[in-house]
N, C-alpha and C. Protein backbone atom coordinates (compact mmCIF):
# COMPACT_ATOMS: atom_id res chain seq x y z
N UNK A 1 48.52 26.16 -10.52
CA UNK A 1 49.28 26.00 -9.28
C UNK A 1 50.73 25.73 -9.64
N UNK A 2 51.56 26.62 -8.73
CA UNK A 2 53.41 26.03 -9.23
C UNK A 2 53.79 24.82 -8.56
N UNK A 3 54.68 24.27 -9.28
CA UNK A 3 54.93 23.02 -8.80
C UNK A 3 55.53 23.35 -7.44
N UNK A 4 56.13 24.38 -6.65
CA UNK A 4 56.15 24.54 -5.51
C UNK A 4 55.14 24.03 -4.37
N UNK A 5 54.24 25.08 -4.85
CA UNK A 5 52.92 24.69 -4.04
C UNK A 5 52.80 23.13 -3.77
N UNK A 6 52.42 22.98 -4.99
CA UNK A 6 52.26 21.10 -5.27
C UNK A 6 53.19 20.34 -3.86
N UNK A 7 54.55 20.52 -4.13
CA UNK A 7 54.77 19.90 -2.89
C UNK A 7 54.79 19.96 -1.34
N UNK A 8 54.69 21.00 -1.42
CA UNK A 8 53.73 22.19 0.08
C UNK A 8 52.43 21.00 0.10
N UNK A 9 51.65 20.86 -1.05
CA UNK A 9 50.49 20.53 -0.63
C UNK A 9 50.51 18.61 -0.11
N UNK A 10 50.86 18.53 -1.13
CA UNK A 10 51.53 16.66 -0.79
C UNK A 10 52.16 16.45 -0.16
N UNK A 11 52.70 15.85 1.23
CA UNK A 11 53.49 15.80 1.95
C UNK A 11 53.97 14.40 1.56
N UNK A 12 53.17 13.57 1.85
CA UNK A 12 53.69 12.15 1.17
C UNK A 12 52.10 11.03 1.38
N UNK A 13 52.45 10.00 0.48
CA UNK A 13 51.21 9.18 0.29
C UNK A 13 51.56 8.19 1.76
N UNK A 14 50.40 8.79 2.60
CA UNK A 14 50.08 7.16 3.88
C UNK A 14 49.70 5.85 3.61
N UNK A 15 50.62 5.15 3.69
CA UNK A 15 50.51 3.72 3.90
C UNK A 15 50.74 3.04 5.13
N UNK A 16 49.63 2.34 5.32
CA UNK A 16 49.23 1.35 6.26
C UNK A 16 47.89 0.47 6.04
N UNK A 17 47.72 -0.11 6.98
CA UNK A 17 46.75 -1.68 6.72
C UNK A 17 45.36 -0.75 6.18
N UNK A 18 45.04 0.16 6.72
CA UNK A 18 43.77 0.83 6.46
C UNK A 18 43.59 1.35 5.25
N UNK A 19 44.73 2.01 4.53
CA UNK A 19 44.92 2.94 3.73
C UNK A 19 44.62 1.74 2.35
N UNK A 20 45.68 0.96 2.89
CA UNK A 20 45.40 -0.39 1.41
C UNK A 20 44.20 -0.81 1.22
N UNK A 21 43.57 -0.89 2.66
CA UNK A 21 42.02 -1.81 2.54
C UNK A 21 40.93 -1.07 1.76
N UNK A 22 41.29 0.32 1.93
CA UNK A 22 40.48 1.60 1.07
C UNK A 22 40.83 1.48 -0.16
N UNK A 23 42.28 1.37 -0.80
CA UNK A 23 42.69 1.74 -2.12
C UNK A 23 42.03 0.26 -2.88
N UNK A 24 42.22 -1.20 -1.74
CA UNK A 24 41.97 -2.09 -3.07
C UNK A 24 39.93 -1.62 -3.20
N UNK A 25 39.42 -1.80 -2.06
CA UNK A 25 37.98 -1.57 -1.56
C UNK A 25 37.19 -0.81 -2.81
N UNK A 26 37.51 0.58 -1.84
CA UNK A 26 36.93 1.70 -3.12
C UNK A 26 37.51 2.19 -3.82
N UNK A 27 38.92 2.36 -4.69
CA UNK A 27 39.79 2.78 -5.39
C UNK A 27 40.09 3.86 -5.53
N UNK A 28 40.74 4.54 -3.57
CA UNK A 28 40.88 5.09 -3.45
C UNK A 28 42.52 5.33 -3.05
N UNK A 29 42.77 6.49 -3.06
CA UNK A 29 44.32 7.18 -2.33
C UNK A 29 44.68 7.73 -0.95
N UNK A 30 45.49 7.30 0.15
CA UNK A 30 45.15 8.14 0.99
C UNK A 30 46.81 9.06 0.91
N UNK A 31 46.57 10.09 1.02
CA UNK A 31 47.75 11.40 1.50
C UNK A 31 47.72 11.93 2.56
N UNK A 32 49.11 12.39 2.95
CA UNK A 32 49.18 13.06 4.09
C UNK A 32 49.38 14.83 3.68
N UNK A 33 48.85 15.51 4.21
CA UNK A 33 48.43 16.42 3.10
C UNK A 33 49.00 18.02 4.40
N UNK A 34 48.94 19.27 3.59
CA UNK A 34 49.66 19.98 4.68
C UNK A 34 47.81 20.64 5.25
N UNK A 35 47.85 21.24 6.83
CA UNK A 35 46.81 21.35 7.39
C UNK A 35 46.44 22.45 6.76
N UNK A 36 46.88 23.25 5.81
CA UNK A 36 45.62 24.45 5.21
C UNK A 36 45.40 24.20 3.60
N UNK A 37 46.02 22.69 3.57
CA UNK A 37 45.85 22.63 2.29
C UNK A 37 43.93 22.62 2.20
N UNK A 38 43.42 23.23 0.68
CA UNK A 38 41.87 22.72 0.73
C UNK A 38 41.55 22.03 -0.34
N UNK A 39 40.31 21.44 -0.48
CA UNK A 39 40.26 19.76 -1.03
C UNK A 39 40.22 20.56 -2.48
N UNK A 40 40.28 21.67 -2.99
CA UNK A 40 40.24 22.31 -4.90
C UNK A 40 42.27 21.98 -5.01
N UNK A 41 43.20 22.46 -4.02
CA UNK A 41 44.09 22.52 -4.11
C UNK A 41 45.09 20.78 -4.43
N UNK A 42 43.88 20.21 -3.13
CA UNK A 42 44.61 18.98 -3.28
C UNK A 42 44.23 18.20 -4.81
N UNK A 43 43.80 18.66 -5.21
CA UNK A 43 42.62 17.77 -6.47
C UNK A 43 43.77 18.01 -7.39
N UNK A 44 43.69 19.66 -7.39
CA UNK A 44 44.89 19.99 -8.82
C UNK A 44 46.28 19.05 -8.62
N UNK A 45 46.91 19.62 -6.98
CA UNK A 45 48.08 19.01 -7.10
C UNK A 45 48.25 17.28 -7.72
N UNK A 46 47.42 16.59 -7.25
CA UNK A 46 47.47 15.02 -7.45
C UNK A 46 47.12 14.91 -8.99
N UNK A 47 46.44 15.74 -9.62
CA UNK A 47 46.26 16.10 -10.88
C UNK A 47 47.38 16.20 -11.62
N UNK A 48 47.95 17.02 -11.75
CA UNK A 48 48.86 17.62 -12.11
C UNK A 48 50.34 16.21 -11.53
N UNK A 49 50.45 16.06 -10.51
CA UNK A 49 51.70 15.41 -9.87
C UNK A 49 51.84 14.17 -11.04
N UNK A 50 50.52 13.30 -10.32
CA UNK A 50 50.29 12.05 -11.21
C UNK A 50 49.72 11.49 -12.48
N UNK A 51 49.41 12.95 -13.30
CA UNK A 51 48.70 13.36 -14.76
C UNK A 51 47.45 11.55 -14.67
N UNK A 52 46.44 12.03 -13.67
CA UNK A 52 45.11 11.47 -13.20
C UNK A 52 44.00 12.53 -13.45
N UNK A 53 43.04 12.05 -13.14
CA UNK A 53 41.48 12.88 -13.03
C UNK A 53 41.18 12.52 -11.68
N UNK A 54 40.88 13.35 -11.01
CA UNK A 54 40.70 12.93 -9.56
C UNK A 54 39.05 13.51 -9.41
N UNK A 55 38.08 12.48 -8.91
CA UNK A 55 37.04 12.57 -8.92
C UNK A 55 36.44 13.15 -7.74
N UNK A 56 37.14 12.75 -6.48
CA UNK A 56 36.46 13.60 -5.02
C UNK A 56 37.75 13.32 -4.58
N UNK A 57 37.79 14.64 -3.30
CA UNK A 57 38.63 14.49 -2.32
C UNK A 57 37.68 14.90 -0.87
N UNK A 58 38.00 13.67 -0.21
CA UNK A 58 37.73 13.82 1.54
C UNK A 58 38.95 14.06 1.81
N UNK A 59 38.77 14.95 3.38
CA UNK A 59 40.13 14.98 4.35
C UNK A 59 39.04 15.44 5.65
N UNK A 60 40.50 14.56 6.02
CA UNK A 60 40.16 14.48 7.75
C UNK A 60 41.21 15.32 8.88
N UNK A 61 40.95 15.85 9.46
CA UNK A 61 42.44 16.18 10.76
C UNK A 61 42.45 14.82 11.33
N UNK A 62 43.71 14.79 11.85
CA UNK A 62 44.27 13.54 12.49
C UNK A 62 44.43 14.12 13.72
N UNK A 63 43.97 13.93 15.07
CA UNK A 63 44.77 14.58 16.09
C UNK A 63 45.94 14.31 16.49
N UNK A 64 46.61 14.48 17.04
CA UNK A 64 48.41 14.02 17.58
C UNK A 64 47.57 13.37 18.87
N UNK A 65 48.52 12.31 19.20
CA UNK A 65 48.02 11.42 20.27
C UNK A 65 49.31 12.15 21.65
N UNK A 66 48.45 11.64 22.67
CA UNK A 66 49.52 12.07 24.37
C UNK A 66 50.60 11.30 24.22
N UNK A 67 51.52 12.01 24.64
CA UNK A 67 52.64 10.36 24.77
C UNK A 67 53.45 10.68 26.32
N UNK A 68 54.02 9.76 26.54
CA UNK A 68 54.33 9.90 28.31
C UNK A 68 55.75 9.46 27.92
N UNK A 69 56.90 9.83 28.06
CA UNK A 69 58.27 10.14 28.29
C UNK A 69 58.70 9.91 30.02
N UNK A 70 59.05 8.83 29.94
CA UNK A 70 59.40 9.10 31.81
C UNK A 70 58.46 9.65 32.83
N UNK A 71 58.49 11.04 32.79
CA UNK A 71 57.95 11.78 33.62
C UNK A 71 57.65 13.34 32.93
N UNK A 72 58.03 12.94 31.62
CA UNK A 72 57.62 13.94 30.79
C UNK A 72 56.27 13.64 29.94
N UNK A 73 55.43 14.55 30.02
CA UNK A 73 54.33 14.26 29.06
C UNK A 73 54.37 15.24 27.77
N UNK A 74 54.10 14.69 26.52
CA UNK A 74 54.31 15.17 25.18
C UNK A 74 53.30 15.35 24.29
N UNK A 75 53.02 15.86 23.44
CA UNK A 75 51.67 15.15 22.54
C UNK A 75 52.50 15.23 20.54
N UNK A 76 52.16 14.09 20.04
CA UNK A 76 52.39 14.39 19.11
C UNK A 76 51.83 15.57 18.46
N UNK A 77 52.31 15.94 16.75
CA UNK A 77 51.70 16.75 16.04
C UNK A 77 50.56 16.37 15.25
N UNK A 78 49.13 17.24 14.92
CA UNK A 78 48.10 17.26 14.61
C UNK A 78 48.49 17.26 13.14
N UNK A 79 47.86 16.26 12.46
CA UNK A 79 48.35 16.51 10.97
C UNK A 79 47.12 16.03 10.40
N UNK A 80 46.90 16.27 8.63
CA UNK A 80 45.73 16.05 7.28
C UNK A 80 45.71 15.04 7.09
N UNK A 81 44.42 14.36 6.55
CA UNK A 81 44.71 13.37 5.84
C UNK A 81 43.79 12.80 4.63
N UNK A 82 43.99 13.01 3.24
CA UNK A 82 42.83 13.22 2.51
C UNK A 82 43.00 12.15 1.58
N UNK A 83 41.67 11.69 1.71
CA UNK A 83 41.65 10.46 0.18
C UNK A 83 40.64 10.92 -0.70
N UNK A 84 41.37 10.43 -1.86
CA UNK A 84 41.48 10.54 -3.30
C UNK A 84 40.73 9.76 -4.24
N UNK A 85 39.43 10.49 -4.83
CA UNK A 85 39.34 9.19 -5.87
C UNK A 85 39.27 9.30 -6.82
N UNK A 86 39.25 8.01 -7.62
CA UNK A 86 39.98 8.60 -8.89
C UNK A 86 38.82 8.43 -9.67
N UNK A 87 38.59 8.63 -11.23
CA UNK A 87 37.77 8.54 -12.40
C UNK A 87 38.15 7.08 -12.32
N UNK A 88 36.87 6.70 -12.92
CA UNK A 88 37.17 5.02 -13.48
C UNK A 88 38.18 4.63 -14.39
N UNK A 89 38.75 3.89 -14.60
CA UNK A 89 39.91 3.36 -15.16
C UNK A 89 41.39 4.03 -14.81
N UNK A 90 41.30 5.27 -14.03
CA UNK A 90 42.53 6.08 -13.96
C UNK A 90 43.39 4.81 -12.07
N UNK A 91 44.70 5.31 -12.45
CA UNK A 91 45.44 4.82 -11.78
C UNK A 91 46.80 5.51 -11.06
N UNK A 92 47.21 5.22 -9.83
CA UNK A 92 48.98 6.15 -9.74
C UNK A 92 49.51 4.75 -9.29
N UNK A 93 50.55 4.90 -9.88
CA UNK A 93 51.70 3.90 -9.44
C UNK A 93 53.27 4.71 -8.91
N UNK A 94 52.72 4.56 -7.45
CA UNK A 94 54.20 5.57 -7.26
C UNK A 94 55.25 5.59 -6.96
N UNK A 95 55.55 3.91 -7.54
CA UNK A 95 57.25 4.02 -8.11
C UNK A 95 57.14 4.53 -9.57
N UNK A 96 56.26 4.74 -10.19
CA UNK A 96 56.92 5.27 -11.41
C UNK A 96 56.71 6.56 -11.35
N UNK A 97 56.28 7.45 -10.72
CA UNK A 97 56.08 8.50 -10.61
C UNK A 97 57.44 9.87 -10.47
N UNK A 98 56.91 10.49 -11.08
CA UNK A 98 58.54 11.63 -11.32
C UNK A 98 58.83 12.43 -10.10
């Protein structure tokens, strides 16, 4: 895969209360990932990005939620979201990451 792709495929790592409770929990990753990415693609990229062994990847669609504007109604955008797990002892730390 070119490192192009790679960032096509990674959009950026989701953080929030859930995402942490997973990573300390089951020692896992969560990403926000692009919607045709598929879970062979995401494996390499995080592979390759964070020189890891990535053991499974789940992903989920996220739906975009309604949102109400005045008198305007909106809906957010539908976006990926796939966690990562890793081989035993493997790790990403992504401030040090290139």
């Amino acid at each position: 895969m070119n490192q192009e792709r790679i960032f096509q495929v990674l959009l950026s790592p989701h953080v929030s209360e859930k995402a942490s409770v997973v990573a300390d929990k089951n020692e896992q990753y969560v990403f926000k990932v692009a919607r045709d990415a598929s879970k062979r693609e995401i494996k390499i990229a995080v592979e390759q990005l964070f020189d890891v062994k990535v053991e499974a990847v789940q992903t989920l669609n996220v739906k975009g939620k309604k949102k109400v504007f005045g008198r305007v109604q909106g809906k957010r955008s539908d976006w990926k979201k796939a966690y990562v797990s890793l081989q035993a002892g493997q790790d990403i730390d992504f401030l040090a990451a290139e």
